[in-house]
Protein backbone atom coordinates (compact mmCIF):
# COMPACT_ATOMS: atom_id res chain seq x y z
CA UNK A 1 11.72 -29.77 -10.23
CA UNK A 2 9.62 -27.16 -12.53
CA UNK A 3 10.51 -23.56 -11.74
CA UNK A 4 8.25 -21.74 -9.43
CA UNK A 5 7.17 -18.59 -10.02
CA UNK A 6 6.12 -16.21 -6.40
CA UNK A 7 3.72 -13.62 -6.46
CA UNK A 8 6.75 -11.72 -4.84
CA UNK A 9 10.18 -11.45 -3.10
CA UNK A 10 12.51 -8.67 -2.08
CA UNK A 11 15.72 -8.11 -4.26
CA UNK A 12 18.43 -7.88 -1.43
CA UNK A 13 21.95 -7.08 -2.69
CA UNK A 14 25.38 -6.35 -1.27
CA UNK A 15 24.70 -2.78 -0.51
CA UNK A 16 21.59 -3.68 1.79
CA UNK A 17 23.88 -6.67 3.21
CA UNK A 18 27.07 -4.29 3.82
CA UNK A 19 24.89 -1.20 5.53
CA UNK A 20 22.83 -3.85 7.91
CA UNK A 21 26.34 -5.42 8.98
CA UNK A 22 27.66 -2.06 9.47
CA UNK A 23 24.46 -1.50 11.69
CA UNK A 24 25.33 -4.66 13.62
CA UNK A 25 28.71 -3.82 14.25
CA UNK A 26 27.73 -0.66 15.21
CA UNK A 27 26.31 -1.86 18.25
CA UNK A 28 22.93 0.08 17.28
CA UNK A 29 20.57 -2.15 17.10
CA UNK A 30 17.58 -0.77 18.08
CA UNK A 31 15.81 2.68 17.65
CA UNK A 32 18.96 4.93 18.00
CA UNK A 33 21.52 5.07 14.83
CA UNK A 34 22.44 6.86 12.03
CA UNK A 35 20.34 5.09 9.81
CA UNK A 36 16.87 5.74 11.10
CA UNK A 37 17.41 10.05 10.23
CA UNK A 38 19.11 8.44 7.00
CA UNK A 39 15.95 6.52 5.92
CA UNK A 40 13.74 9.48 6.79
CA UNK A 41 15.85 12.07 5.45
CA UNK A 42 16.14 10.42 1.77
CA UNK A 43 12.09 8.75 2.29
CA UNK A 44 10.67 12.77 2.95
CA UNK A 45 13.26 13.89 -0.19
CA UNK A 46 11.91 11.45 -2.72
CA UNK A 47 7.64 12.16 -1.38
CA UNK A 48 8.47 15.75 -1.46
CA UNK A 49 7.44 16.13 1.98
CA UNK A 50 8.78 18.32 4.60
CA UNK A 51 8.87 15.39 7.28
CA UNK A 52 8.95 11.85 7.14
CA UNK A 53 9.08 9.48 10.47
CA UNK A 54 10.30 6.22 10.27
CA UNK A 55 7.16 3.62 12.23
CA UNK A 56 7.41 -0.21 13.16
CA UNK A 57 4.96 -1.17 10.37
CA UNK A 58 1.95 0.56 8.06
CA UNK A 59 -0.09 -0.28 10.37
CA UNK A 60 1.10 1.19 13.34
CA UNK A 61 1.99 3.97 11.09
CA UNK A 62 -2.03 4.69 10.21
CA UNK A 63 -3.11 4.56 13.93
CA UNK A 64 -0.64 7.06 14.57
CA UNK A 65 -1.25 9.10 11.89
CA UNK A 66 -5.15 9.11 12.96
CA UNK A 67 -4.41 9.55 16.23
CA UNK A 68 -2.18 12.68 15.47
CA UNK A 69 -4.89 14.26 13.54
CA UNK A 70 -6.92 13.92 15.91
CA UNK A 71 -9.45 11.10 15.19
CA UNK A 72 -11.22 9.53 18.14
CA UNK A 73 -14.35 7.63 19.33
CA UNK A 74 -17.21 8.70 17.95
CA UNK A 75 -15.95 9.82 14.98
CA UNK A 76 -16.77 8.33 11.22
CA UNK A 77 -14.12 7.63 8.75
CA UNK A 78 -14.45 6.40 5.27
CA UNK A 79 -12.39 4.32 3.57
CA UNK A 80 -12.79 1.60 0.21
CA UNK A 81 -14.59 -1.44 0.81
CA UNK A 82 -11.73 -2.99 -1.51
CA UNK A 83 -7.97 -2.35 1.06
CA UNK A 84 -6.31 -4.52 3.00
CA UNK A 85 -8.09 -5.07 6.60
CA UNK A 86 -5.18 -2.90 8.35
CA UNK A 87 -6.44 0.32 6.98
CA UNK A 88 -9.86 -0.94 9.07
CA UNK A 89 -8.25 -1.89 11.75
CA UNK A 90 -6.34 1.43 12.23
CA UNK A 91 -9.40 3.15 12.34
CA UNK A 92 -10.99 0.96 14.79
CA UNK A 93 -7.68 1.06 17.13
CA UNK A 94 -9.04 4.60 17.80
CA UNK A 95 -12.79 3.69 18.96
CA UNK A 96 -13.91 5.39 15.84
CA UNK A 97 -16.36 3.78 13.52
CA UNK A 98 -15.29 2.62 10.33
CA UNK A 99 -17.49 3.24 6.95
CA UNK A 100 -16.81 1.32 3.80
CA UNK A 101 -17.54 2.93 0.33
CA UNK A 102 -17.43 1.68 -2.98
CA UNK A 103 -14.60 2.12 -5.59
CA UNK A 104 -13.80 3.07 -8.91
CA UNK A 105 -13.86 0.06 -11.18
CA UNK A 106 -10.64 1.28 -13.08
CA UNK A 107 -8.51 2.36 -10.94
CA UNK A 108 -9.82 -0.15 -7.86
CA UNK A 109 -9.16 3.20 -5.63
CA UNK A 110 -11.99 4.97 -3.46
CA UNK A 111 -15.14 6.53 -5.47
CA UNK A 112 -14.88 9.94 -4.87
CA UNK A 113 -18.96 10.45 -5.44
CA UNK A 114 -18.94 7.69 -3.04
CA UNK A 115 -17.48 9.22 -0.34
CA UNK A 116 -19.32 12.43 -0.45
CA UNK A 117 -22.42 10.26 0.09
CA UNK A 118 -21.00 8.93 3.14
CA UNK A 119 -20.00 12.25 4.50
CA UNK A 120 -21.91 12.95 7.87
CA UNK A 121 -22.10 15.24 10.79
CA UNK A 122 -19.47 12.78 12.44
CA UNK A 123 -17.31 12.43 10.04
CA UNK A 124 -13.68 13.14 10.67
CA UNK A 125 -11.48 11.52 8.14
CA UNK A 126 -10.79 9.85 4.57
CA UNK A 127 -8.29 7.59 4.12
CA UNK A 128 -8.03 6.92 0.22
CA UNK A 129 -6.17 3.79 -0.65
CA UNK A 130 -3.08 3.55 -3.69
CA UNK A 131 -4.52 0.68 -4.11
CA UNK A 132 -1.96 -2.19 -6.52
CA UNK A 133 0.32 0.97 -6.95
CA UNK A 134 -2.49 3.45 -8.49
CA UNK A 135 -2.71 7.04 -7.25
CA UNK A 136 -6.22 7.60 -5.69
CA UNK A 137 -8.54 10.57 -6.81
CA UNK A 138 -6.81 12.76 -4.67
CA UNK A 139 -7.66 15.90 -6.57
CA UNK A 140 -11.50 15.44 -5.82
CA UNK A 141 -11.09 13.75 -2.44
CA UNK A 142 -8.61 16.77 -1.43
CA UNK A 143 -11.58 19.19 -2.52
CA UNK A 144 -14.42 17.29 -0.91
CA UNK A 145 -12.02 17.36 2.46
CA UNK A 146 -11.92 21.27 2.63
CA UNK A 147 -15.79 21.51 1.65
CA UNK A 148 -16.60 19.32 5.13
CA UNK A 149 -13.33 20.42 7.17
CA UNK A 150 -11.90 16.81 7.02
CA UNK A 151 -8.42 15.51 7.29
CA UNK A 152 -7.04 13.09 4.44
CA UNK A 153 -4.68 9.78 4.98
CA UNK A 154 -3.15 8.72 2.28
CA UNK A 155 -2.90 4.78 2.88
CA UNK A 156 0.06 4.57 0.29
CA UNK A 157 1.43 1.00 1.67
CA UNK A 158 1.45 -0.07 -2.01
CA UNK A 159 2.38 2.75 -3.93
CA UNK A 160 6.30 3.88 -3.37
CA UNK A 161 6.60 6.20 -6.08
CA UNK A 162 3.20 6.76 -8.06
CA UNK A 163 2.21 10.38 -8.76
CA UNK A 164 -0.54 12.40 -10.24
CA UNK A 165 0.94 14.99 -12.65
CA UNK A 166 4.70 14.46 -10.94
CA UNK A 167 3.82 15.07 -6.86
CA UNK A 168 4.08 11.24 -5.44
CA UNK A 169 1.64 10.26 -3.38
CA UNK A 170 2.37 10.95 0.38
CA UNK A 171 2.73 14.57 0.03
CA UNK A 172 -1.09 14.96 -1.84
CA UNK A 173 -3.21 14.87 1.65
CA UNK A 174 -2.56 16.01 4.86
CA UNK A 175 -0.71 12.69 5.79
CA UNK A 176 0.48 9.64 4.00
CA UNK A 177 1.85 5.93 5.11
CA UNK A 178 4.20 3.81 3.27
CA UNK A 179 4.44 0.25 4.58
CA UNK A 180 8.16 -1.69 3.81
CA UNK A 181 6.93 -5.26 4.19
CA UNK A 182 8.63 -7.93 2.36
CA UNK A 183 6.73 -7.90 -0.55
CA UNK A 184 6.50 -4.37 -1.17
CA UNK A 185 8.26 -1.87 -3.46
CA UNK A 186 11.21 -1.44 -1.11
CA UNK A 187 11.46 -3.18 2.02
CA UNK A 188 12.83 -3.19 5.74
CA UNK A 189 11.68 -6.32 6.55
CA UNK A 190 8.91 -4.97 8.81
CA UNK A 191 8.83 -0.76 8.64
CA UNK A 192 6.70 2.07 7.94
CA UNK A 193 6.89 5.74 6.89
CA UNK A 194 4.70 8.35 7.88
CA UNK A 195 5.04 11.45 6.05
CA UNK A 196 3.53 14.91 6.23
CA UNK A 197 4.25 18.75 5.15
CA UNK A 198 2.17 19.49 8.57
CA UNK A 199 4.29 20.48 11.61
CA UNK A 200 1.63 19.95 14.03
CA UNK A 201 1.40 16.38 13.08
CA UNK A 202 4.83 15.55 12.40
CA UNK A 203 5.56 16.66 15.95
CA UNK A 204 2.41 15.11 17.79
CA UNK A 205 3.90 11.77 16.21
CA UNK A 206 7.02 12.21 16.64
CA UNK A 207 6.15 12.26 20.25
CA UNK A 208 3.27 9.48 20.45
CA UNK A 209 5.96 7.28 18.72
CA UNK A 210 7.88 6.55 21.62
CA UNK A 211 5.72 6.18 24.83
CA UNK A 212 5.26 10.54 24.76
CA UNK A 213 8.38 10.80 26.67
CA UNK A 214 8.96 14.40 27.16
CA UNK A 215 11.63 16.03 25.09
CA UNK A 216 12.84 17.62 28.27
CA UNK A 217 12.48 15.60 31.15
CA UNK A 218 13.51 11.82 30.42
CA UNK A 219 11.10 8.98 31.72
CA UNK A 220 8.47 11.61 31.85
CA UNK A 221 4.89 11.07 29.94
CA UNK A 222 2.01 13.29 29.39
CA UNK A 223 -0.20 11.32 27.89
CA UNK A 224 -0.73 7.71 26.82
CA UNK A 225 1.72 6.78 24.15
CA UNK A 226 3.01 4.04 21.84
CA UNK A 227 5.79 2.39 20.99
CA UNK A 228 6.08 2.14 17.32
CA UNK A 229 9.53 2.86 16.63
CA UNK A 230 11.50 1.06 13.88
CA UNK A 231 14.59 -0.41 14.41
CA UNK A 232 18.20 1.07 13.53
CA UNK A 233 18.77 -2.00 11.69
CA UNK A 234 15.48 -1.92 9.79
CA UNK A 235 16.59 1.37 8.61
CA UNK A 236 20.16 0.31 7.05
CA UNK A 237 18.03 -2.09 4.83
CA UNK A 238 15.71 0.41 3.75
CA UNK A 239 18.57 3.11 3.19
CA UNK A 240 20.16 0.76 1.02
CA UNK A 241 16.70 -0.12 -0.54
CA UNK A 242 16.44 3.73 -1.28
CA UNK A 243 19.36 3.88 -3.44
CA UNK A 244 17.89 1.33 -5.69
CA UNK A 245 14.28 2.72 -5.75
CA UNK A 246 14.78 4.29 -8.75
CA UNK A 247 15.74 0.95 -10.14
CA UNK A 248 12.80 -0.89 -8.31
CA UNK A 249 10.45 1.41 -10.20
CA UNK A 250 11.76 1.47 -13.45
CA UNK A 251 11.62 -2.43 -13.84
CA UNK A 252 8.45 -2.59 -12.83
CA UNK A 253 7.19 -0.72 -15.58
CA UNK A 254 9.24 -2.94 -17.73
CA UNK A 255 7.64 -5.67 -15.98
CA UNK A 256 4.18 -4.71 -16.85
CA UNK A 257 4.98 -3.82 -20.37
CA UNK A 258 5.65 -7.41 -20.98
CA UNK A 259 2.67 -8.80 -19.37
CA UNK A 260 0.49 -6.23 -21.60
CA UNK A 261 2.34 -7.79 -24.95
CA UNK A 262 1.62 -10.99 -23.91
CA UNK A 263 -2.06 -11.01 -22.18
CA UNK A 264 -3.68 -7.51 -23.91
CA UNK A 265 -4.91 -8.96 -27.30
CA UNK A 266 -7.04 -11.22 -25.35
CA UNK A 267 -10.73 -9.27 -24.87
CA UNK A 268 -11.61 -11.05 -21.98
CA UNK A 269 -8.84 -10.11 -19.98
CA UNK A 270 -8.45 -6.64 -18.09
CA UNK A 271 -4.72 -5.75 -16.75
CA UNK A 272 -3.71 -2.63 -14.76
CA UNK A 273 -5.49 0.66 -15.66
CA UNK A 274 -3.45 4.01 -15.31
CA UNK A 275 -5.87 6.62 -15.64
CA UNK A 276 -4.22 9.64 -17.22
CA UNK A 277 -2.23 12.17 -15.56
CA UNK A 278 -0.68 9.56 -13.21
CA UNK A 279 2.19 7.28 -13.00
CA UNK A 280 1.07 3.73 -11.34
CA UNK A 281 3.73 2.16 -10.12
CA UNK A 282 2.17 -1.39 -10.72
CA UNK A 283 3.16 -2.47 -7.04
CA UNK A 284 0.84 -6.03 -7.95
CA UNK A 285 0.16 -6.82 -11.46
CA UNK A 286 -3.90 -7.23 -11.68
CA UNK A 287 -5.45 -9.55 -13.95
CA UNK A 288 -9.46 -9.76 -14.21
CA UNK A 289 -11.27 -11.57 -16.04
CA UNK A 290 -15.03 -10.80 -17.26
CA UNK A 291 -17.90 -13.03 -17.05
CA UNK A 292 -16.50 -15.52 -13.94
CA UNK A 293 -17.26 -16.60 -10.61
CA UNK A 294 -15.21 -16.65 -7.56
CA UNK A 295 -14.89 -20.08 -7.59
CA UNK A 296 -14.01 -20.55 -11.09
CA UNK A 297 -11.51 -17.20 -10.40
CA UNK A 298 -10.13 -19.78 -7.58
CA UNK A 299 -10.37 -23.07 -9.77
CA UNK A 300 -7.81 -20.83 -12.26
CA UNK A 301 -5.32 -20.11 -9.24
CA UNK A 302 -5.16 -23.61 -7.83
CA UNK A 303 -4.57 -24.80 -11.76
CA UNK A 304 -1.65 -21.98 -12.35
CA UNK A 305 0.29 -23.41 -9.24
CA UNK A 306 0.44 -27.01 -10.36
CA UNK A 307 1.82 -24.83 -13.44
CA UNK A 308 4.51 -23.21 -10.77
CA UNK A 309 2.45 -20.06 -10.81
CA UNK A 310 1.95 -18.43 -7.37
CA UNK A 311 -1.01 -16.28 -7.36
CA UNK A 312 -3.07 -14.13 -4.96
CA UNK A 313 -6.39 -13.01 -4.85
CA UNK A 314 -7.86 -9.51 -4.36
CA UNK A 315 -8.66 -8.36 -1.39
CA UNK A 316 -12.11 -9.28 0.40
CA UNK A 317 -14.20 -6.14 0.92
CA UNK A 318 -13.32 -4.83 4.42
CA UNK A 319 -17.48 -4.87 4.89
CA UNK A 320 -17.71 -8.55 4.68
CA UNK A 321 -15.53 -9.35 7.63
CA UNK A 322 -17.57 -10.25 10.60
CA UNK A 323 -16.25 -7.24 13.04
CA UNK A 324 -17.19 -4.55 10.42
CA UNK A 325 -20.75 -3.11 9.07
CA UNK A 326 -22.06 -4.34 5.73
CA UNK A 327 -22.14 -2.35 2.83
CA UNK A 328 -23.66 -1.96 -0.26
CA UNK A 329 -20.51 -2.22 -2.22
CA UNK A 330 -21.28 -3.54 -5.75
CA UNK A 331 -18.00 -2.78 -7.60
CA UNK A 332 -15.92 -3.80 -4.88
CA UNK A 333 -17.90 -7.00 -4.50
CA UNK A 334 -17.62 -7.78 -8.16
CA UNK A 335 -14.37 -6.86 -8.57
CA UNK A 336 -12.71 -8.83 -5.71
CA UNK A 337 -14.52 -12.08 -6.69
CA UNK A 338 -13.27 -12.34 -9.89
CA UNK A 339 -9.32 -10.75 -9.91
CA UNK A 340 -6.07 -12.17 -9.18
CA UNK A 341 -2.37 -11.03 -8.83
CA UNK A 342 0.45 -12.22 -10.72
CA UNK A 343 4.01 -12.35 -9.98
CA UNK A 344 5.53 -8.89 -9.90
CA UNK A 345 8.97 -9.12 -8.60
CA UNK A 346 11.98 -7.06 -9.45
CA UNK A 347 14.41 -9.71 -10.81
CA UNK A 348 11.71 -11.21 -13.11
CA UNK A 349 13.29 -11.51 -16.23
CA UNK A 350 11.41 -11.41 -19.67
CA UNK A 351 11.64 -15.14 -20.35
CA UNK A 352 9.73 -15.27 -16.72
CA UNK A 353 6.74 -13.32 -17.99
CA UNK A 354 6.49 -15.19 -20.84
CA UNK A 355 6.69 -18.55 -19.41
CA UNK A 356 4.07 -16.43 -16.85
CA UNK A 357 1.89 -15.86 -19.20
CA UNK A 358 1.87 -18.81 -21.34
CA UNK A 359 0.66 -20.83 -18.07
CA UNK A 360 -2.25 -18.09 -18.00
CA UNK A 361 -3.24 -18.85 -21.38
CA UNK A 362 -2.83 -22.63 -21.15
CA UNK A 363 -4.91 -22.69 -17.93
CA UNK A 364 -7.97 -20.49 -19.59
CA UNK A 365 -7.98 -22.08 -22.93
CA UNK A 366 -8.81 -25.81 -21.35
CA UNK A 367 -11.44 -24.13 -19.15
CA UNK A 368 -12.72 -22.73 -21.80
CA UNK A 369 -12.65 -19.26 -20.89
CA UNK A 370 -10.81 -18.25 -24.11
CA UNK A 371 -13.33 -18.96 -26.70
């Protein structure tokens, strides 16, 4: 059987096997141990964040984040047209109505000018998206925010570690959320990580997190809550996972370096942009391609898997799904039609990229697409 490459996979050693035992045996299995304070303690450290609190999933970990700053029905908040439908659906858990913008065509991330145009009476929130790995514009978005008294989520599922001139996202906006699915820099299995240099939310979420129980009188509840708590044995994975972040990162630069020596000197084909002053952390490596369709940008994905290529495509924008508005998106339409992800795994060797790559080229060359 030919080797098969997947767009991802978590690297799980014996340190992440040893500290989930130890979790087992510990008898804490659910959302009391040591590891949970562990996995927040190290996850604020390497943000630079006062507070971080460990969440069942992203997700969850953006409702509660809205819900904390205080985003409700009736409200507006903007977000790309080019994300993953959860940072939609977050919004919409709170009865607040959700407004797509376009993006920046480098960076895929939220068009700053974009969202300024957006900005109403009602508006409440921004949630900029790292999107791929790629630091948003926070610098602009940050200043627009305090011009409009808005609050600013930083939807950093993707982007463990990237930074605009050294502060990692998740400490650049009011809020930020990490998601630790299986495919993502580090993982927990399921997990999230909401972290925040603002007391006031930290401790509103802290509380919403588990059913607003009352700190002082047990089985006691103020106010609707939630249960989005991660699990003790989540957290020993992702504490182990945290002492090999480092490691993660640093091979995924590696990673992409490879794919730009093989792919680059081909015109017609765009990889990962890091716009200057920031680190991306190249969470999925992007390839677009000029001048094709969606279908023929699908014909190419079908072809690289008979090659033992998995591929993905971009995300759809958020405004063509049936339960959202439409918007005039024209980047984000473009874009998603005609991009796809590559395999961007930690244990990828060089050999793998190459072999990677060489299907790439094989595949556009007899389409023709290479000329």
């Amino acid at each position: 059987m030919n080797q098969f490459f997947p767009v991802s996979q978590p690297s799980i050693g014996e340190q992440e096997l040893a500290y989930v035992s130890d979790a087992v045996k510990s008898g804490w299995v659910s959302s009391i141990g040591k590891y949970i304070e562990l996995f927040e303690t190290s996850f604020a450290q390497f943000c630079g964040t006062r507070y971080a609190l460990a969440v069942s999933n992203g997700t969850t970990g953006l409702h509660l984040a809205l819900v904390s700053m205080g985003v409700q029905a009736g409200d507006e908040v903007i977000i790309p047209d080019l994300t993953f439908v959860a940072t939609a659906n977050a919004v919409a858990y709170t009865g607040a109505r959700v407004v797509t913008v376009d993006i920046d065509s480098r960076t895929l991330c939220i068009d700053p000018g974009a969202v300024e145009r957006a900005i109403t009476p009602r508006t409440r929130a921004i949630i900029p998206v790292h999107l791929y790995g790629h630091a948003a514009h926070m610098g602009r978005l940050m200043a627009i925010a305090k011009t409009h008294g808005l609050v600013v989520l930083e939807d950093a599922a993707e982007a463990h570690g990237a930074e605009i001139r050294g502060q990692r996202v998740g400490s650049l906006g009011d809020c930020g959320v990490f998601s630790f699915y299986g495919n993502k820099v580090i993982t927990s299995g399921e997990g999230g990580m909401l972290t925040t240099n603002d007391a006031g939310i930290y401790a509103k979420a802290r509380l919403l997190r588990d059913h607003a129980m009352s700190a002082d009188k047990r089985y006691w509840h103020t106010e609707v809550g939630y249960n989005y708590r991660m699990t003790n044995l989540q957290a020993a994975l992702g504490v182990a996972q945290m002492e090999r972040i480092d490691e993660f990162l640093a091979k995924r630069q590696q990673i992409m370096q490879w794919y730009r020596a093989n792919l680059e000197p081909h015109p017609k084909l765009q990889l990962n942009y890091q716009e200057p002053g920031t680190k991306n952390v190249y969470w999925m490596v992007c390839l677009e391609m000029t001048g094709i369709t969606e279908s023929v940008r699908n014909d190419i994905m079908v072809r690289l898997r008979e090659l033992g290529v998995d591929t993905r495509p971009y995300f759809y924008p958020v405004s063509d799904m049936p339960m959202y508005e439409r918007a005039e998106t024209p980047v984000a339409h473009d874009i998603s039609g005609r991009g796809i992800n590559l395999p961007s795994y930690t244990d990828l060797s060089k050999d793998d990229v190459r072999h990677i790559c060489g299907a790439v080229q094989e595949v556009l060359f007899k389409m023709d697409l290479l000329q």
